[in-house]
C-alpha atoms as a PDB file:
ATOM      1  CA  UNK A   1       0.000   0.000   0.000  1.00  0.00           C
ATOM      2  CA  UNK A   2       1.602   3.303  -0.773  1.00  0.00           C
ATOM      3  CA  UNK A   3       0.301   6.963  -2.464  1.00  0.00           C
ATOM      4  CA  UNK A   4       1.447   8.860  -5.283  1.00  0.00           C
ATOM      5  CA  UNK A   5       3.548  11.844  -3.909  1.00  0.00           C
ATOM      6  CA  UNK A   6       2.392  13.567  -6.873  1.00  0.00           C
ATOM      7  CA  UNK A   7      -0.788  13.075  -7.591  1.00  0.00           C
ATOM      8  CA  UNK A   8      -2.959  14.388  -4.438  1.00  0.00           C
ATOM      9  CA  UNK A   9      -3.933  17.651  -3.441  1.00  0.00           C
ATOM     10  CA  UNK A  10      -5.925  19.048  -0.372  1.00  0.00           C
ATOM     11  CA  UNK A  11      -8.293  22.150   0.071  1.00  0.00           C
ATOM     12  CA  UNK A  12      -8.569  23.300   3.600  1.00  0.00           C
ATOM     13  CA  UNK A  13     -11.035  25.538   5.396  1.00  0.00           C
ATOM     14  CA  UNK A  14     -11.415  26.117   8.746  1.00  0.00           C
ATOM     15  CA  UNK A  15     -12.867  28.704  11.424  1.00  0.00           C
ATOM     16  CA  UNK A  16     -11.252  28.836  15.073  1.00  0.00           C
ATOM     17  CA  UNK A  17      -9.532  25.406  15.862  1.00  0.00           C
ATOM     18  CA  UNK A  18     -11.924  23.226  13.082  1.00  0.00           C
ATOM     19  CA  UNK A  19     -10.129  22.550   9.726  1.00  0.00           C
ATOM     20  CA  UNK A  20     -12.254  20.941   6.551  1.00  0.00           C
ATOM     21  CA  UNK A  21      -9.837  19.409   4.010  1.00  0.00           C
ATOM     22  CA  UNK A  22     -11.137  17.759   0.986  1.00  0.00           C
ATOM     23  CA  UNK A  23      -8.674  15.939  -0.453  1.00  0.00           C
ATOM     24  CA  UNK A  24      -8.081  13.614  -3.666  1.00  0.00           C
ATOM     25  CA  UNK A  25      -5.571  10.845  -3.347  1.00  0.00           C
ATOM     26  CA  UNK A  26      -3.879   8.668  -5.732  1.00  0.00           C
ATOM     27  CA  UNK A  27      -3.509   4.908  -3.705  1.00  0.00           C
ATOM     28  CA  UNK A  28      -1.408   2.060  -5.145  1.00  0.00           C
ATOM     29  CA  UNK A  29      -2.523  -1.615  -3.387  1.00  0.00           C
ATOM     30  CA  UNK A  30      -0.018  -3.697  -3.758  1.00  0.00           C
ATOM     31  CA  UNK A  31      -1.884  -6.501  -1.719  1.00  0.00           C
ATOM     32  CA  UNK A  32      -5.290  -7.827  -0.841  1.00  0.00           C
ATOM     33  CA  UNK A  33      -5.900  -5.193   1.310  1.00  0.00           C
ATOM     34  CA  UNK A  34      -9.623  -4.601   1.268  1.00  0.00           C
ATOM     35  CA  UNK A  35      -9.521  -1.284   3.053  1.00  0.00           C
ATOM     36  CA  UNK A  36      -7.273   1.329   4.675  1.00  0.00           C
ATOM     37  CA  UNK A  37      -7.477   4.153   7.384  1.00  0.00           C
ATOM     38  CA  UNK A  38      -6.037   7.423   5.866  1.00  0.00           C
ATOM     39  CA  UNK A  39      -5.349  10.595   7.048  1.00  0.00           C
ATOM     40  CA  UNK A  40      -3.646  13.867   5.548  1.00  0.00           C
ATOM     41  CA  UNK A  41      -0.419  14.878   7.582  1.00  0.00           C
ATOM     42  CA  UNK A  42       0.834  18.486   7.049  1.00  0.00           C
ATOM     43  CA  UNK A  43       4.390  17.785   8.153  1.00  0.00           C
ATOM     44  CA  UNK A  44       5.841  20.569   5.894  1.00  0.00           C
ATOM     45  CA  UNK A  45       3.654  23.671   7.031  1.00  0.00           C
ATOM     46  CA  UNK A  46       3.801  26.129  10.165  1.00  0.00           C
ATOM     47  CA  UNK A  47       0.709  25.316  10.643  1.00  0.00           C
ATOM     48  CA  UNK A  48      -0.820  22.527  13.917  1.00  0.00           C
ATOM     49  CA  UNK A  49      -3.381  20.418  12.370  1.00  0.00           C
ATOM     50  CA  UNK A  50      -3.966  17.069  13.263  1.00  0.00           C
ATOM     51  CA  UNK A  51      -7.232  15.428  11.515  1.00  0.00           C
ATOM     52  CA  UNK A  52      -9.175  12.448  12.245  1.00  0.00           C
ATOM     53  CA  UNK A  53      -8.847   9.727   9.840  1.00  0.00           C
ATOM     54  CA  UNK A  54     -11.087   7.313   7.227  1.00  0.00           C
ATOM     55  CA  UNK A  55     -11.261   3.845   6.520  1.00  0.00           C
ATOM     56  CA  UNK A  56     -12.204   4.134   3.266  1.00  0.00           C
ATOM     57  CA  UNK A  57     -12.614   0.665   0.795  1.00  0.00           C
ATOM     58  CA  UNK A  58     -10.084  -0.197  -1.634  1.00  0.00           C
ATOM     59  CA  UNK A  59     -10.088  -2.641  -4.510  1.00  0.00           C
ATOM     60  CA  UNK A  60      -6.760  -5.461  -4.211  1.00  0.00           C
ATOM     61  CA  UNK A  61      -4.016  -4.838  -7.129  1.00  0.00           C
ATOM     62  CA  UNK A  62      -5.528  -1.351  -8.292  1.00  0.00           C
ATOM     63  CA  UNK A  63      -4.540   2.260  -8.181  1.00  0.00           C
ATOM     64  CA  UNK A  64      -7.549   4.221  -7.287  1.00  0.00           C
ATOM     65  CA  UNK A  65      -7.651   8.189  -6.901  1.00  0.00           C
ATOM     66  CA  UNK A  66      -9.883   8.597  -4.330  1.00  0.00           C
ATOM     67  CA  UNK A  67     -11.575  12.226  -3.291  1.00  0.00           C
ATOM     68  CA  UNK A  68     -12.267  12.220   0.864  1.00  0.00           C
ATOM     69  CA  UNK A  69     -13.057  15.110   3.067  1.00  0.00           C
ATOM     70  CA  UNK A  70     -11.463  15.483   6.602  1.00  0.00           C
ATOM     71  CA  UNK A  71     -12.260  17.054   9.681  1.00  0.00           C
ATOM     72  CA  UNK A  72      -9.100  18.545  11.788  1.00  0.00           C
ATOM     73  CA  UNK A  73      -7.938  20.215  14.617  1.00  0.00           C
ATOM     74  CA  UNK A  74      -5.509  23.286  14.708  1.00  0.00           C
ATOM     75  CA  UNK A  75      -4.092  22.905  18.212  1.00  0.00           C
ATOM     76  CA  UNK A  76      -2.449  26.227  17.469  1.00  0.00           C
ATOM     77  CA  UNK A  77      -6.033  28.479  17.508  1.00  0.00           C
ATOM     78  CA  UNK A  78      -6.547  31.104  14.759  1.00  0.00           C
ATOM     79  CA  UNK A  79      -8.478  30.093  11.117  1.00  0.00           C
ATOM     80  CA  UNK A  80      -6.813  28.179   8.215  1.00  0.00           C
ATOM     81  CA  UNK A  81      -7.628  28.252   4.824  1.00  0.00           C
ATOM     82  CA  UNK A  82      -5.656  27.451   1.769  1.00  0.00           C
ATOM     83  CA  UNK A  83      -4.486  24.594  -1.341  1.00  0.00           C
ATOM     84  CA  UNK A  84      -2.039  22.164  -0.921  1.00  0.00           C
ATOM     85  CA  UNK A  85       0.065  20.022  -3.434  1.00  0.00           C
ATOM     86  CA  UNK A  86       2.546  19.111  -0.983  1.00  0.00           C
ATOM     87  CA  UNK A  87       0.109  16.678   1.549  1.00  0.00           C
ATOM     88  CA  UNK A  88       1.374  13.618   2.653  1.00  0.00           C
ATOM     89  CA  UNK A  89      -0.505  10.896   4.397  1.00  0.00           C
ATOM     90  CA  UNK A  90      -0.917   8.511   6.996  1.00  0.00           C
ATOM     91  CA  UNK A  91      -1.826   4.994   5.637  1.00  0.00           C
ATOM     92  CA  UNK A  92      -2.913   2.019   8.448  1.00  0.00           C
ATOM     93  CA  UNK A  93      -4.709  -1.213   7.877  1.00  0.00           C
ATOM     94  CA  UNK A  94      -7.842  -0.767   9.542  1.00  0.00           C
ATOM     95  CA  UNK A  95      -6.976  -4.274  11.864  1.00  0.00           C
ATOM     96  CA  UNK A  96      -4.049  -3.690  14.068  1.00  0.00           C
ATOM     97  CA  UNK A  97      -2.013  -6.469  12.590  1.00  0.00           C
ATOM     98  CA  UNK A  98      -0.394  -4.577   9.746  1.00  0.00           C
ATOM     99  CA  UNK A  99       0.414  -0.726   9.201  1.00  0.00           C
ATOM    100  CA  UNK A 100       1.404   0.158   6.125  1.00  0.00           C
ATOM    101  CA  UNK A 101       3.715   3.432   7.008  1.00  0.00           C
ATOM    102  CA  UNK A 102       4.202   4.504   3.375  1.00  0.00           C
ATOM    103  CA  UNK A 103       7.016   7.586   4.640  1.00  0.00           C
ATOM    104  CA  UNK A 104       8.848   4.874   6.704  1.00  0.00           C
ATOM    105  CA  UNK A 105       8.947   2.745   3.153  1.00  0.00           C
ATOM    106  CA  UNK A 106      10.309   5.311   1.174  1.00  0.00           C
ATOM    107  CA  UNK A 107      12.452   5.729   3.786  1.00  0.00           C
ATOM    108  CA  UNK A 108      14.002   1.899   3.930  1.00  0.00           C
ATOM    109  CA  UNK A 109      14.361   2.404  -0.173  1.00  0.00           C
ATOM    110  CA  UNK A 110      16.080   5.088  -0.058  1.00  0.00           C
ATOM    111  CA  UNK A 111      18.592   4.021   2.120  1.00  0.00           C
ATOM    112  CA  UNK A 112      19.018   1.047   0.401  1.00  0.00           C
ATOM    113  CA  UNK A 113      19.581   3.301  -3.225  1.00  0.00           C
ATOM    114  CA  UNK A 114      22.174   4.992  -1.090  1.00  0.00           C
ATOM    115  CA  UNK A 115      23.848   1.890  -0.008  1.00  0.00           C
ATOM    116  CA  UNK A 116      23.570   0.500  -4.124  1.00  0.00           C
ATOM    117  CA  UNK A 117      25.001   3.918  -5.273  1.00  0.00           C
ATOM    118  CA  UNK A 118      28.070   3.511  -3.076  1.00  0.00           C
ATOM    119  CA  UNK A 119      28.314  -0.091  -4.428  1.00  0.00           C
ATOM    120  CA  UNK A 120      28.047   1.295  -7.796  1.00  0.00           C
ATOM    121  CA  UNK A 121      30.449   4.160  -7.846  1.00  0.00           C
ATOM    122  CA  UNK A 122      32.964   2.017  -5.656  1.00  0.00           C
ATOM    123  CA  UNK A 123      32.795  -1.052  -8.255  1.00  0.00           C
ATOM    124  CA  UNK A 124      32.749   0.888 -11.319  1.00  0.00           C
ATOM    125  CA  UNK A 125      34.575   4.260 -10.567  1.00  0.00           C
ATOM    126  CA  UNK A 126      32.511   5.713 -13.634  1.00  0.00           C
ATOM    127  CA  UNK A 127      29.211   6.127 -12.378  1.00  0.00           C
ATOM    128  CA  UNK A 128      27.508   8.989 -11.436  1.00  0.00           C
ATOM    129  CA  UNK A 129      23.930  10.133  -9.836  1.00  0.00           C
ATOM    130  CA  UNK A 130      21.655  11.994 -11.449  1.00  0.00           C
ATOM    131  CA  UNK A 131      18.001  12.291  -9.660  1.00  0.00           C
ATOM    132  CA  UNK A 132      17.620   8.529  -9.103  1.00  0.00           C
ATOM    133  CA  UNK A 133      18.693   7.851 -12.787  1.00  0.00           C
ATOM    134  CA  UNK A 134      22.374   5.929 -12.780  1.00  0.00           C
ATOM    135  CA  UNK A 135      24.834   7.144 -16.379  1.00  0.00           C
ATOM    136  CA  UNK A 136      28.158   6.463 -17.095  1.00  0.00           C
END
């Protein structure tokens, strides 16, 4: 289970500490997964919003683009309002035996591009990175 970091965007609205986001979501199943609890994370913004999350239904071996609306908290007081292609989100299987923690993914792959670069370069002596493309 992961999301496209490029194809999802959030609207947001609020008055005093309640935030509306409607959001549309691109979500890759890798699995059988049936369903998944989501929620939008604004990690990159000033702003203190936490929202409540969905379990929404999902089709096995698709990619869907979903559209959901959220309700949030600003623990930081104040109205927020605004567009957002930048959102990333929370994925978790709605039993408690599996989370799928897309950012912690990308995370492990990364790492392990890092470690294959080195590997590369060290072996070869030619290579160089470019974006996540490898030339010689």
């Amino acid at each position: 289970m992961d999301y496209s970091l490029k194809n999802n965007e959030c609207t947001f609205s609020g008055e005093e500490n309640k935030v509306n986001a409607s959001c549309s979501v691109t979500l890759y199943n890798y699995g059988k997964a049936d369903s998944v609890s989501i929620r939008p994370m604004l990690k990159h913004s000033s702003e203190d919003v936490e929202f409540d999350a969905k379990v929404v239904s999902i089709t096995p071996h698709q990619r869907m683009t979903l559209l959901i609306d959220f309700v949030g908290t600003q623990k930081n007081g104040g109205s927020f309002s605004g567009f957002s292609k930048q959102v990333e989100f929370d994925l978790m299987a709605p039993n408690k035996d599996a989370t799928y923690n897309a950012m912690r993914m990308r995370e492990i792959a990364w790492n392990s591009l890092e470690e294959e670069k080195e590997t590369v370069t060290g072996k070869l002596g030619t290579e160089a990175i470019i974006g996540n493309n490898f030339r010689r």
